[in-house]
Protein backbone atom coordinates (compact mmCIF):
# COMPACT_ATOMS: atom_id res chain seq x y z
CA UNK A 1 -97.76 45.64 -92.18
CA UNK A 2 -96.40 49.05 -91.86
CA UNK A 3 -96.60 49.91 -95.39
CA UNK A 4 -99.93 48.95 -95.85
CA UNK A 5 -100.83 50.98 -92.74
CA UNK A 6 -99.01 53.78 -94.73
CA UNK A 7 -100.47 53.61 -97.95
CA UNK A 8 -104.14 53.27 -95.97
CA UNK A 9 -103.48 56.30 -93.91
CA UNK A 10 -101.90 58.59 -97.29
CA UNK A 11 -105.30 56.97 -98.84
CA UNK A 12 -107.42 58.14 -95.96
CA UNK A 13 -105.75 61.47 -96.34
CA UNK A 14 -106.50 61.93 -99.86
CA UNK A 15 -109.91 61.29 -99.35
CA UNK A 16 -111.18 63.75 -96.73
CA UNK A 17 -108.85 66.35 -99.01
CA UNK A 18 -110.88 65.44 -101.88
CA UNK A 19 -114.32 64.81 -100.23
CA UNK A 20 -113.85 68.23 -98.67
CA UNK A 21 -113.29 70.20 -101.98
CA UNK A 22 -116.06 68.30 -103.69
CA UNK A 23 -118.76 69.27 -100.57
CA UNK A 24 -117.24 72.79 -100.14
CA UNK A 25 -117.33 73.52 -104.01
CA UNK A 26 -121.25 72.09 -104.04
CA UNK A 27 -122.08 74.34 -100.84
CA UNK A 28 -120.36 77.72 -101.98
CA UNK A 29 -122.63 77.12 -105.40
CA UNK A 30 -125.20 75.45 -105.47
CA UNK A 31 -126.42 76.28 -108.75
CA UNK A 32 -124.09 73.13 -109.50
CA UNK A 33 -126.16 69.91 -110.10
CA UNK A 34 -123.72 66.99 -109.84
CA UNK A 35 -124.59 64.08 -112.32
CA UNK A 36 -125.37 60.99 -110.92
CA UNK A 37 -122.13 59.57 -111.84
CA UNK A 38 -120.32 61.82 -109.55
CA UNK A 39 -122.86 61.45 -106.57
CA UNK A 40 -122.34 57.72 -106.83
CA UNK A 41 -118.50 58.46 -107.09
CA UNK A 42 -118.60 60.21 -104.41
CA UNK A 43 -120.81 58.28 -101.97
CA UNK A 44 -118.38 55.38 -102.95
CA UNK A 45 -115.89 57.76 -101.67
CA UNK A 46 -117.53 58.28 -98.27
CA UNK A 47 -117.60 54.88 -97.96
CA UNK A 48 -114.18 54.36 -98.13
CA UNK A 49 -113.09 56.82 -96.09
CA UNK A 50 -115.61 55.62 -93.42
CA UNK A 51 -114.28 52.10 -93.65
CA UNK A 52 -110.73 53.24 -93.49
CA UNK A 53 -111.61 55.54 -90.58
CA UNK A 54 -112.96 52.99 -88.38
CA UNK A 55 -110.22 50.04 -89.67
CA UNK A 56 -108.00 52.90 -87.28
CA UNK A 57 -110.07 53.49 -84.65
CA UNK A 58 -110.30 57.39 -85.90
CA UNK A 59 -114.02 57.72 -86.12
């Protein structure tokens, strides 16, 4: 149980690192026009980290 809570958590981590960089990289140019592939990606993402988030009561 611990590990998985472990590998969730490192999983969780990773994805608010990468979520931010994705949103701060679209915001500080905005010239950039994702393709639809990486919204999708990302949404899926989001999801994720919002189902991981709430899994451990953080949101």
């Amino acid at each position: 149980m611990f590990s998985t809570a472990k590998a969730e958590l490192k999983e969780l981590m990773s994805l608010v690192r990468e979520l931010a960089v994705y949103d701060t990289t679209l915001a500080v140019n905005p010239a950039i026009q994702p393709p639809a592939e990486s919204r999708a990606n990302r949404q899926s993402k989001e999801l994720r980290l919002v189902e991981l988030a709430s899994k451990y009561e953080i949101l």
